[in-house]
C-alpha atoms as a PDB file:
ATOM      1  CA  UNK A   1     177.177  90.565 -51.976  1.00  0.00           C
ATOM      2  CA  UNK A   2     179.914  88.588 -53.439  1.00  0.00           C
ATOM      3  CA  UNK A   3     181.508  86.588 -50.567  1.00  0.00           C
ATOM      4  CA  UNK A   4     184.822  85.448 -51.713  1.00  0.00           C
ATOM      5  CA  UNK A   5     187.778  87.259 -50.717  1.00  0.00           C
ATOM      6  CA  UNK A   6     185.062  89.504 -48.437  1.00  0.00           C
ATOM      7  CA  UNK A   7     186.327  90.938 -44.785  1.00  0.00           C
ATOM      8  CA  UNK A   8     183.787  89.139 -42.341  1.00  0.00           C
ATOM      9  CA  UNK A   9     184.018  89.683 -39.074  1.00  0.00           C
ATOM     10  CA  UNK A  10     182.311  87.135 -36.133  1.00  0.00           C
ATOM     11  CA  UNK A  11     182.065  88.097 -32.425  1.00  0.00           C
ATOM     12  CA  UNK A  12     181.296  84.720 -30.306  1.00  0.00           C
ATOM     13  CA  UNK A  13     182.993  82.495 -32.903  1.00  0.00           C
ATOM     14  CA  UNK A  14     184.565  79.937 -30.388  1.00  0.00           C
ATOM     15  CA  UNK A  15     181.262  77.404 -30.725  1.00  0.00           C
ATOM     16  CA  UNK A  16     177.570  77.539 -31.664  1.00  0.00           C
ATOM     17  CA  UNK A  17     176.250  79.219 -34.195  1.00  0.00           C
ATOM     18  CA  UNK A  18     179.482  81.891 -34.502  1.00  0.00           C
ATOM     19  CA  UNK A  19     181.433  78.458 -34.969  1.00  0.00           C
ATOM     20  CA  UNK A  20     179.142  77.340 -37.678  1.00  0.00           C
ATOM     21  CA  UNK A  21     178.707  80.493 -39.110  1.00  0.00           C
ATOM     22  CA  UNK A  22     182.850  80.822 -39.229  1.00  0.00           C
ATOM     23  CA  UNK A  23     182.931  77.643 -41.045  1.00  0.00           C
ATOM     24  CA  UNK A  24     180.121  78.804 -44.079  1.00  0.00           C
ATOM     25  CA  UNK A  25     182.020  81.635 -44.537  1.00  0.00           C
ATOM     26  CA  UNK A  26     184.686  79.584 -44.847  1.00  0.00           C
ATOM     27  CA  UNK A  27     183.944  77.416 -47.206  1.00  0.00           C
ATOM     28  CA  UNK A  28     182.766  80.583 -49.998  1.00  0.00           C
ATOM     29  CA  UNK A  29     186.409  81.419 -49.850  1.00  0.00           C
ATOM     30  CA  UNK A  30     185.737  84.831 -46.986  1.00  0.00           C
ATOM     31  CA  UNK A  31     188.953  85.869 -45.283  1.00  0.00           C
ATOM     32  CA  UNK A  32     187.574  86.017 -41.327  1.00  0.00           C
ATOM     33  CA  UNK A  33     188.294  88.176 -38.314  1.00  0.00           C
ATOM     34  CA  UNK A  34     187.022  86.232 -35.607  1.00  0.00           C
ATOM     35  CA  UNK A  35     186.496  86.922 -31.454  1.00  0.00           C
ATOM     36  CA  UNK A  36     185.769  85.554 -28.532  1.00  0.00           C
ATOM     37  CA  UNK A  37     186.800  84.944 -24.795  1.00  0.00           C
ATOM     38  CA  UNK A  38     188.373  81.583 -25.029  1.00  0.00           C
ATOM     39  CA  UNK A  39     191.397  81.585 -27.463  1.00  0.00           C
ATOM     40  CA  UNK A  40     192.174  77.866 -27.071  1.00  0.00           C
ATOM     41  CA  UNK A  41     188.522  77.016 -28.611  1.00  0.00           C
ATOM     42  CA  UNK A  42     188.742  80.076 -30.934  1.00  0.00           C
ATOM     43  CA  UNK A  43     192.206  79.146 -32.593  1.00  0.00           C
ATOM     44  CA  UNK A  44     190.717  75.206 -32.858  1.00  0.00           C
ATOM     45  CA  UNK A  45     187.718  76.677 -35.031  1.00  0.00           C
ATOM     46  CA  UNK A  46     190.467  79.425 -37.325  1.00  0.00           C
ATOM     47  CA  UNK A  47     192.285  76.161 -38.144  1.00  0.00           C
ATOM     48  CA  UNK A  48     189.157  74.099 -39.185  1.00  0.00           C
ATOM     49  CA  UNK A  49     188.045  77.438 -41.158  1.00  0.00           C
ATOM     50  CA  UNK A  50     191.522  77.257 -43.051  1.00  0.00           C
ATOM     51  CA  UNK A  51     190.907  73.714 -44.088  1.00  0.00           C
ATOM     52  CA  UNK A  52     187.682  74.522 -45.342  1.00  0.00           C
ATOM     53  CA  UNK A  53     189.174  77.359 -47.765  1.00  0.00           C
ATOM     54  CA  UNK A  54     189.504  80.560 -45.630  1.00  0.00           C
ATOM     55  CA  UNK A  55     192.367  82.636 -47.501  1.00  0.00           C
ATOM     56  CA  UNK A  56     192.921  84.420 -44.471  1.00  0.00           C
ATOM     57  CA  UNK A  57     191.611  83.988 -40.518  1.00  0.00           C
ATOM     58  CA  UNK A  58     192.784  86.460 -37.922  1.00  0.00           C
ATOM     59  CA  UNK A  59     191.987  85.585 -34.221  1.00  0.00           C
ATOM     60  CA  UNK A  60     191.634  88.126 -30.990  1.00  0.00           C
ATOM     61  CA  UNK A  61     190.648  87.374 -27.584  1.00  0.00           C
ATOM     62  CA  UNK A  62     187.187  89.343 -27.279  1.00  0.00           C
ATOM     63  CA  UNK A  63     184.796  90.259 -24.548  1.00  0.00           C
ATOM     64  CA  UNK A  64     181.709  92.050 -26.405  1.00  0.00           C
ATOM     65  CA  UNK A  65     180.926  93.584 -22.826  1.00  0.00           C
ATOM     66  CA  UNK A  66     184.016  95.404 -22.158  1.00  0.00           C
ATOM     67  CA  UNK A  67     183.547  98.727 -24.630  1.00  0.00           C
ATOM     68  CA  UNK A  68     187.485  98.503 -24.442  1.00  0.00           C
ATOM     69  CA  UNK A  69     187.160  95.044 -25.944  1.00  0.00           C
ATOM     70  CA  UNK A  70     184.800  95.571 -28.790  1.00  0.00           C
ATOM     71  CA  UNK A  71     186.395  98.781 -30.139  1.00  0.00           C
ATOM     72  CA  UNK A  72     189.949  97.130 -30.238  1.00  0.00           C
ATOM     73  CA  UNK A  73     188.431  94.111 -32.054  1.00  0.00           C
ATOM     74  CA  UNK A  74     186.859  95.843 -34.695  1.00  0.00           C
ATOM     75  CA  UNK A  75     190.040  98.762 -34.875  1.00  0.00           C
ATOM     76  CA  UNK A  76     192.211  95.584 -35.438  1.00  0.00           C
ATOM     77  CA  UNK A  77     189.955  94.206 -38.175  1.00  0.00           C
ATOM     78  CA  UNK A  78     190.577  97.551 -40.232  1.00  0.00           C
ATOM     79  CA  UNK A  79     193.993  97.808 -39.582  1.00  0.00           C
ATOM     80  CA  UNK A  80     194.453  94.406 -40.851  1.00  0.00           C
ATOM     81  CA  UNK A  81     192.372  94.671 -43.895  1.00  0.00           C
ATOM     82  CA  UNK A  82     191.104  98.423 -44.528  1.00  0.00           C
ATOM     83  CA  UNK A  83     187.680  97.453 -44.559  1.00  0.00           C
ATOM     84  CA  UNK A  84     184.635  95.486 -42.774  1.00  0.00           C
ATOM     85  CA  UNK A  85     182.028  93.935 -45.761  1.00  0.00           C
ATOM     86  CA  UNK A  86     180.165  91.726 -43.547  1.00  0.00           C
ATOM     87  CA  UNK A  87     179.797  92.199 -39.472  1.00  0.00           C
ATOM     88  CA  UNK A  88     177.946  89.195 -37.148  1.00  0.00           C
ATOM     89  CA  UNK A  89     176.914  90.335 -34.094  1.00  0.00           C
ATOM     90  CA  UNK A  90     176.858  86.761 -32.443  1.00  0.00           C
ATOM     91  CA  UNK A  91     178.357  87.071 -29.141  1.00  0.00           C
ATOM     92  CA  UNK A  92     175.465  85.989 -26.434  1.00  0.00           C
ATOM     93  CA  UNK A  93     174.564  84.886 -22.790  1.00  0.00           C
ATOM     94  CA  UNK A  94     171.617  83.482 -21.803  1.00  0.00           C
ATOM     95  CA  UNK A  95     170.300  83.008 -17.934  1.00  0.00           C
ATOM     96  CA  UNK A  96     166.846  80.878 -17.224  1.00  0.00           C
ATOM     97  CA  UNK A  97     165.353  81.015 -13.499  1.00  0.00           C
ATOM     98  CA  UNK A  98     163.084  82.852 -11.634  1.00  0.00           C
ATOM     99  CA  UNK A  99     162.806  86.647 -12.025  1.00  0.00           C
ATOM    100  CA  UNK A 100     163.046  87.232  -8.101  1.00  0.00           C
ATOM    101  CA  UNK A 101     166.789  85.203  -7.715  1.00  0.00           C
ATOM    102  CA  UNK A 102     168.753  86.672 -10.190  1.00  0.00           C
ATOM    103  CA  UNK A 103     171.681  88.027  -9.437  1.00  0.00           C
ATOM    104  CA  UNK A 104     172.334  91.927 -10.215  1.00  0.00           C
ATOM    105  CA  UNK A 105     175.549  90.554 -11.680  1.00  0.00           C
ATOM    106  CA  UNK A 106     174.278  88.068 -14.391  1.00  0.00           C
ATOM    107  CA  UNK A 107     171.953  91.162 -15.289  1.00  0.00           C
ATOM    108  CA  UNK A 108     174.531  93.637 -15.965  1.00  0.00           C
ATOM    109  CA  UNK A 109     176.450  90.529 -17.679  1.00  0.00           C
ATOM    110  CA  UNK A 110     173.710  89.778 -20.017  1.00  0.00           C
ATOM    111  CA  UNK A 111     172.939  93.633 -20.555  1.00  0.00           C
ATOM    112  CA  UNK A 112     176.366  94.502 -21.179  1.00  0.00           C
ATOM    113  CA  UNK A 113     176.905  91.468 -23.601  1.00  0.00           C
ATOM    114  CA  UNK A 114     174.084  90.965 -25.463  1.00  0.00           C
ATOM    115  CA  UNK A 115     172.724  94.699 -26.126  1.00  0.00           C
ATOM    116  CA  UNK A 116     176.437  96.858 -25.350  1.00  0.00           C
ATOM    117  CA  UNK A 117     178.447  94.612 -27.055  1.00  0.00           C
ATOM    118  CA  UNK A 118     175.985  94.598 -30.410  1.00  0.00           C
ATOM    119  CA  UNK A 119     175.699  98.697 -30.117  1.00  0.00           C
ATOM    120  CA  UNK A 120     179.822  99.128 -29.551  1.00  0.00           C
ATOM    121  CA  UNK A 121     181.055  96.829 -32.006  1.00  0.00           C
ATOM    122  CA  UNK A 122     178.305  98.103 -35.097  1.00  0.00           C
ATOM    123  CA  UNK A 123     178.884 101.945 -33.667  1.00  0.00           C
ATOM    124  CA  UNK A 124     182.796 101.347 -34.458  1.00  0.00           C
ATOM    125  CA  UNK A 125     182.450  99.241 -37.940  1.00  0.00           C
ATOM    126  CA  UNK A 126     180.095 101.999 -38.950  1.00  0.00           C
ATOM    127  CA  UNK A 127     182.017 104.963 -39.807  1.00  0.00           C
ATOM    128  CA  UNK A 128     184.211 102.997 -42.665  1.00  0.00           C
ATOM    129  CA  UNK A 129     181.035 101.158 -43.763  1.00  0.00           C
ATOM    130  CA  UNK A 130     179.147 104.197 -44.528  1.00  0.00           C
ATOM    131  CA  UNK A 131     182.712 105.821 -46.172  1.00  0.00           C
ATOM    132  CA  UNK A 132     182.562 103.421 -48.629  1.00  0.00           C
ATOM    133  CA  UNK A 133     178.777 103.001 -48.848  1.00  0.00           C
ATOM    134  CA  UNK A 134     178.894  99.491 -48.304  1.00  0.00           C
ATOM    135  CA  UNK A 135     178.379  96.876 -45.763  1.00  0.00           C
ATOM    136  CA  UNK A 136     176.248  94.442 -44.190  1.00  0.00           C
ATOM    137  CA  UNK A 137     175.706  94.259 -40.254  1.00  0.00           C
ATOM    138  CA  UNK A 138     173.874  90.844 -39.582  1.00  0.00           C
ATOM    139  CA  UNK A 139     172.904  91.045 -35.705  1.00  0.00           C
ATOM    140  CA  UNK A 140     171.769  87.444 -34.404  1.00  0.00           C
ATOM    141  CA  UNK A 141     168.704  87.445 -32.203  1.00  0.00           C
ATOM    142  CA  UNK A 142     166.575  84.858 -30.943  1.00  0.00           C
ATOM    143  CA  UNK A 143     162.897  83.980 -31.647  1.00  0.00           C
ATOM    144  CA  UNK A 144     162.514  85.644 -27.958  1.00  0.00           C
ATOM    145  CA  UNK A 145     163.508  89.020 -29.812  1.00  0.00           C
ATOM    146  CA  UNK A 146     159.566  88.679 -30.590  1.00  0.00           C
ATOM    147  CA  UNK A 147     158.184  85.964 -28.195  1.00  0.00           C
ATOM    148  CA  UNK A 148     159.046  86.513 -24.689  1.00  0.00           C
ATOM    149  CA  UNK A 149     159.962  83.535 -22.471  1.00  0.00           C
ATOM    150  CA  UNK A 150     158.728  83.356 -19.290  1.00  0.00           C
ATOM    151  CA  UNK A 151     161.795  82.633 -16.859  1.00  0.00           C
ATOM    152  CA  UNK A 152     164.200  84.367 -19.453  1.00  0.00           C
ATOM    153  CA  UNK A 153     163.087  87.919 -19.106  1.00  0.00           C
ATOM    154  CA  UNK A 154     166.080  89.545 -18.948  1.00  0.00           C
ATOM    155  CA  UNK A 155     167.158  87.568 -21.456  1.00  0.00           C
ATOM    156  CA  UNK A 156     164.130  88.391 -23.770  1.00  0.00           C
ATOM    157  CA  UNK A 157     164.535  91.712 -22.944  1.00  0.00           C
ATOM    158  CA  UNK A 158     167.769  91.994 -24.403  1.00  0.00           C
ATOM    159  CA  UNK A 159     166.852  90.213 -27.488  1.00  0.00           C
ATOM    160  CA  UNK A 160     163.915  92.654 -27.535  1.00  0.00           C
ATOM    161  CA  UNK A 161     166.508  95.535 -27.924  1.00  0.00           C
ATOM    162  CA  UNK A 162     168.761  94.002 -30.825  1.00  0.00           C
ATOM    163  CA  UNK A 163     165.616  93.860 -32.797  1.00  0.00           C
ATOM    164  CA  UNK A 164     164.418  97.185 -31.822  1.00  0.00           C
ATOM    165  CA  UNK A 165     168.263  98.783 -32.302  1.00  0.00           C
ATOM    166  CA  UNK A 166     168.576  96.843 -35.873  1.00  0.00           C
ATOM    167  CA  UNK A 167     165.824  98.182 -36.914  1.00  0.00           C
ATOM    168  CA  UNK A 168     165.882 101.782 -36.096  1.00  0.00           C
ATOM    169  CA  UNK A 169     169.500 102.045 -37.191  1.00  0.00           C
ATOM    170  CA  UNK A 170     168.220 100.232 -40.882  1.00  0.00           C
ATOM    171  CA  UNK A 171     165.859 103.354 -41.315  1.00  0.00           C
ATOM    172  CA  UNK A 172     168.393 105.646 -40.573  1.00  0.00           C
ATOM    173  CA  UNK A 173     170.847 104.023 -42.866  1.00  0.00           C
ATOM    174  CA  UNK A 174     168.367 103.839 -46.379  1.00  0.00           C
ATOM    175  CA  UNK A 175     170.434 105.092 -49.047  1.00  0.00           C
ATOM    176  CA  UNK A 176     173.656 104.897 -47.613  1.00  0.00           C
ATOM    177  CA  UNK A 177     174.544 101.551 -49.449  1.00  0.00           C
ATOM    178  CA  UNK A 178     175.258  99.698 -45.387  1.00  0.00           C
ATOM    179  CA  UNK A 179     172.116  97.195 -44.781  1.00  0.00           C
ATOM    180  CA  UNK A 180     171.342  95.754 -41.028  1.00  0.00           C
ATOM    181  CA  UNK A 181     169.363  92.175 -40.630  1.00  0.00           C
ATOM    182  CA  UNK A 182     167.812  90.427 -37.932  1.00  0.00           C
ATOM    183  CA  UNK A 183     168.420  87.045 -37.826  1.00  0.00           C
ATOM    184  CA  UNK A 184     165.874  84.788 -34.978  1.00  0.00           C
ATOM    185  CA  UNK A 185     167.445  81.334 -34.524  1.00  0.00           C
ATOM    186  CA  UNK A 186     165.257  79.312 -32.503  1.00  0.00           C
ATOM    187  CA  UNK A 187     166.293  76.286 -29.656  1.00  0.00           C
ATOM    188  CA  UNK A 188     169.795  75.459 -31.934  1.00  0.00           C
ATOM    189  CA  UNK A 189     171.707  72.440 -30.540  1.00  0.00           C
ATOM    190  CA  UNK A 190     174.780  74.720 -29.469  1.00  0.00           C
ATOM    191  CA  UNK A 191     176.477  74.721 -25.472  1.00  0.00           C
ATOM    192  CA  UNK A 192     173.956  77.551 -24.881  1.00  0.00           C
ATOM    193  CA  UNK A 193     171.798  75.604 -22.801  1.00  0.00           C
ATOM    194  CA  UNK A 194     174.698  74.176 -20.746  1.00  0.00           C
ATOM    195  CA  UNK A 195     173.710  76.948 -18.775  1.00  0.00           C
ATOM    196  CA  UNK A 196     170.173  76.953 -18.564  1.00  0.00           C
ATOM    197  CA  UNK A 197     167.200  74.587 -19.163  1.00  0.00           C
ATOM    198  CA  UNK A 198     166.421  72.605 -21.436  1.00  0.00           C
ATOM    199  CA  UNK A 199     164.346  74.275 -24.885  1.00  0.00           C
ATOM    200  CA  UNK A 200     160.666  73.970 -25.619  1.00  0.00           C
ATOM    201  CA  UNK A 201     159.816  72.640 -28.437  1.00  0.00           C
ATOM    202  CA  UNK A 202     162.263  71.831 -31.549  1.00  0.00           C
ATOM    203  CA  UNK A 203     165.778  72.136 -31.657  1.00  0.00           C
ATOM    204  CA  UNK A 204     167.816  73.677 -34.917  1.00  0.00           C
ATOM    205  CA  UNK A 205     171.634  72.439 -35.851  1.00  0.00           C
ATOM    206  CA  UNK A 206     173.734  75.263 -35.732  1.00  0.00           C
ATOM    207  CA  UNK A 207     174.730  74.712 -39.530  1.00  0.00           C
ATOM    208  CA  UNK A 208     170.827  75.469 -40.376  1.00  0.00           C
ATOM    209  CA  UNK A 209     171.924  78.974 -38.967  1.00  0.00           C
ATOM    210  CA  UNK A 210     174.635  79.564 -39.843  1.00  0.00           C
ATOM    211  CA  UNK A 211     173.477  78.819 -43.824  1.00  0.00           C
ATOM    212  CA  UNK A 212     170.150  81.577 -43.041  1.00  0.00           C
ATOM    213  CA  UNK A 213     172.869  84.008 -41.649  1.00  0.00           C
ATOM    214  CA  UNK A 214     175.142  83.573 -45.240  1.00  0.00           C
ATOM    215  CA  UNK A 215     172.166  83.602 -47.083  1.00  0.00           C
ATOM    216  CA  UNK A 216     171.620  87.199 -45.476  1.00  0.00           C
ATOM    217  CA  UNK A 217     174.472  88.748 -46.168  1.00  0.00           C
ATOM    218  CA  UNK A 218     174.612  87.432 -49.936  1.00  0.00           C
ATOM    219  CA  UNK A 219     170.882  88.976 -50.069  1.00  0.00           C
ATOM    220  CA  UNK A 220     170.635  91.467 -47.133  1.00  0.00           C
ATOM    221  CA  UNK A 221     166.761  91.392 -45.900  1.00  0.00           C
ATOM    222  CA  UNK A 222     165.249  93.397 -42.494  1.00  0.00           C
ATOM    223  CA  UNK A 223     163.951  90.092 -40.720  1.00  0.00           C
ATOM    224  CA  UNK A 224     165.050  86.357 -41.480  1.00  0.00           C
ATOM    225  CA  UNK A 225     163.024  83.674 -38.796  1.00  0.00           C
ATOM    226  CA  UNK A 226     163.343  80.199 -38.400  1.00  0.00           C
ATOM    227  CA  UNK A 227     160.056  77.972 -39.371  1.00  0.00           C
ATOM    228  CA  UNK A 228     157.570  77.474 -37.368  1.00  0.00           C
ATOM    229  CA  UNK A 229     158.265  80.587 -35.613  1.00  0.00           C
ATOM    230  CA  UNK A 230     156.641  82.730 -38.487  1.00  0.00           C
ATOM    231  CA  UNK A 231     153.437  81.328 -37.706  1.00  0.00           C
ATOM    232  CA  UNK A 232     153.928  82.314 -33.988  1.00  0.00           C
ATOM    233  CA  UNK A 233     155.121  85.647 -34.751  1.00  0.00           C
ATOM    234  CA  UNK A 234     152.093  86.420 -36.788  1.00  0.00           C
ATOM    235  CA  UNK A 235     149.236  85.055 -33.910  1.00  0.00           C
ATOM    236  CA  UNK A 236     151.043  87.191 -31.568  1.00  0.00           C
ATOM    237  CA  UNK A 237     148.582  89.877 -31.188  1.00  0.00           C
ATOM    238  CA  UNK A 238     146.268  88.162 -30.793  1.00  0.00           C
ATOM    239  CA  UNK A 239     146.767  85.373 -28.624  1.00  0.00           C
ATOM    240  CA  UNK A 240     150.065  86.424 -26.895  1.00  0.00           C
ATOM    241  CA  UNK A 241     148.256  86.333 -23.362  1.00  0.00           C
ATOM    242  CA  UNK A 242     147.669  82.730 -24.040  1.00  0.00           C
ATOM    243  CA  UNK A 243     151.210  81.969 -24.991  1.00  0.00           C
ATOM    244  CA  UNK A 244     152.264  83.730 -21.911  1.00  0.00           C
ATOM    245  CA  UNK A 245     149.884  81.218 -19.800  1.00  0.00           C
ATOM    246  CA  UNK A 246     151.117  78.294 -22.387  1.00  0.00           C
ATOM    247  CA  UNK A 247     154.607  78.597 -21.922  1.00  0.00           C
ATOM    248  CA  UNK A 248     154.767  79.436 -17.999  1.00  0.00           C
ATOM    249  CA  UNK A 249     152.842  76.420 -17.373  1.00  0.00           C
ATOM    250  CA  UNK A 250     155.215  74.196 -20.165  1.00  0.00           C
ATOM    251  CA  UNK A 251     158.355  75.275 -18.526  1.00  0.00           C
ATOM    252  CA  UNK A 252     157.126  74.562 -14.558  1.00  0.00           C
ATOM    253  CA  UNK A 253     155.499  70.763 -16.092  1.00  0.00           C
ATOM    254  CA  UNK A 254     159.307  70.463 -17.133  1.00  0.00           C
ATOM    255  CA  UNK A 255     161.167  72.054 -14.757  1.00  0.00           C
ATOM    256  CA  UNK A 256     158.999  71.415 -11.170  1.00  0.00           C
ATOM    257  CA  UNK A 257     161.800  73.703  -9.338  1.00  0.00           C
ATOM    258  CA  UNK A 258     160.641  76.542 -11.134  1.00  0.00           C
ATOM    259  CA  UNK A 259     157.467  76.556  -9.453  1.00  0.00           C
ATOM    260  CA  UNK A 260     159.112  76.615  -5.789  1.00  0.00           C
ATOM    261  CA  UNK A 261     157.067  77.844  -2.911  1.00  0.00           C
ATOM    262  CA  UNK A 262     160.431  80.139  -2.006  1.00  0.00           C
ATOM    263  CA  UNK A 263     158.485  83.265  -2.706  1.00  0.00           C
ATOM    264  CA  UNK A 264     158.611  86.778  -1.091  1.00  0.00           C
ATOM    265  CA  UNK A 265     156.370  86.607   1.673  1.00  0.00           C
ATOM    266  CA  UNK A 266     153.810  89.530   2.174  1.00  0.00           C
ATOM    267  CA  UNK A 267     154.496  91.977   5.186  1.00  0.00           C
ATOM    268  CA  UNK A 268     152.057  91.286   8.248  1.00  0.00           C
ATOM    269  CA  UNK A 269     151.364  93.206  11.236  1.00  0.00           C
ATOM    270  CA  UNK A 270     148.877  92.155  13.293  1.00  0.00           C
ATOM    271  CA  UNK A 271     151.096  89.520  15.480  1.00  0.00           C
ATOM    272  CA  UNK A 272     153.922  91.851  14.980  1.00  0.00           C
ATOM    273  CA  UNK A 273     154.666  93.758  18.855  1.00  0.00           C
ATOM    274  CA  UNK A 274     154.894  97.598  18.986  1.00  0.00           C
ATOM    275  CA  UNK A 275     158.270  98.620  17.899  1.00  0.00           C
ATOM    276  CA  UNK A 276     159.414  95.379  16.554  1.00  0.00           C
ATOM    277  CA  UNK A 277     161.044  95.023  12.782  1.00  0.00           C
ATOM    278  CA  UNK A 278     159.152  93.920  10.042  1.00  0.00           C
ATOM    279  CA  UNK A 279     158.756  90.200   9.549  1.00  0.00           C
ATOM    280  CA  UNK A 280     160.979  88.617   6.690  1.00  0.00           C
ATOM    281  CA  UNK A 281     161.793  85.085   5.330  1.00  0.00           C
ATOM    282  CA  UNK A 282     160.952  82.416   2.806  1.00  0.00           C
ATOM    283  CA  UNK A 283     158.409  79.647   3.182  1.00  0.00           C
END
């Protein structure tokens, strides 16, 4: 796909990768539509993406989880310019901690932004793609979309179902002209893990990317993963177990809290006195 003058559109575009990804486009001449929550950030990055050779860059308050949210961003990208060539699904949360203490909240937060928000926003750009038998939906991952974490289920989880949406809705798109990709960043050095722990193993600049996730919708491929990760992804079968182990044990050496005696305790009866509750607690 030709890039300059192209529609691209950029949910999560305030920092991280969406920032760095706002700025590529940028600088191949793409006119941008970008979201996300914090409009102070978001208008900073539009005005560093007009320096850098944007024609045109539209801003709109966005939260991917709100349904509300996601259809009105994408409706407003139309209006504006009649069609969507290029749609990043970059908008993400991420949580770290013991399965057992999450809240029910940060679940249905991470659900509703990381899986809703990627299904809403591509179910709306869809119907004008497909009209025009064109289009590229690029839907940004994570190297847990194929390697669960251990402490980041949820989170790996919902990475799980990008990849497994993306690549259903591919095979029912062949022939229509309207490609979906994958992208799996790795540990990138964004304000992700402000809010959780610290990454095993290397971390990636968001420009590296943001450059991958250009490259894929110049020349639109099913799967695009960071090095080393290949090599994981392909010893998977076979040793995943081991990972498992690998990782669970990496992350508690790191993080010592992680491995907290605070556990449910099991249920016993024989000191407990005809009639009386159950006993409860934490260690």
């Amino acid at each position: 796909m030709r890039l300059k003058g192209a529609v691209v559109v950029i949910t999560g575009a305030s920092s991280g990768i969406g920032e760095a990804t706002a700025l590529a486009f940028a600088k191949r001449k793409a006119n941008l539509v970008l979201g996300a929550r914090r409009m102070e950030a978001l208008n900073a990055v539009a005005q560093k993406c007009r320096e850098r050779g944007a024609p045109e860059v539209t801003v709109r308050r966005l939260d991917v989880g709100l349904r509300a949210d996601a259809r009105a961003f994408v409706a407003a990208a139309l209006r504006d310019h009649e069609r969507i060539d290029v749609l990043v699904n970059n908008a993400g949360l991420g949580w770290m901690g013991r399965m057992h203490e999450m809240p029910e909240e940060k679940i249905d937060e991470l659900v509703a932004t990381n899986v809703k928000g990627v299904i809403t926003t591509t179910q709306a750009a869809l119907p004008s793609m497909l009209e025009r038998r064109k289009g590229v939906i690029i839907n940004v991952s994570s190297v847990l979309g194929y390697r669960a974490a251990p402490y980041s289920a949820v989170y790996s989880a919902t990475k799980h179902a990008v990849v497994g949406f993306s690549h259903g809705l591919r095979g029912e798109l062949s022939g229509t002209g309207v490609k979906v990709c994958v992208v799996y960043p790795a540990s990138t050095e964004t304000e992700f893990f402000n809010e959780t722990e610290a990454p095993i193993g290397p971390q990636y600049p968001a420009w590296w990317v943001a450059n991958a996730i250009v490259r894929t919708a110049r020349f639109p491929r099913r799967d695009v993963m960071m090095l080393p990760y290949r090599a994981v992804h392909l010893v998977e079968p076979m040793f995943g177990g081991l990972l498992d182990h690998a990782m669970g044990e990496t992350r508690r050496a790191r993080s010592p809290h992680l491995a907290g005696t605070n556990l449910p305790q099991p249920e016993t009866t024989s000191a407990r006195p005809p009639g009386a509750p159950p006993a409860s607690g934490r260690s």
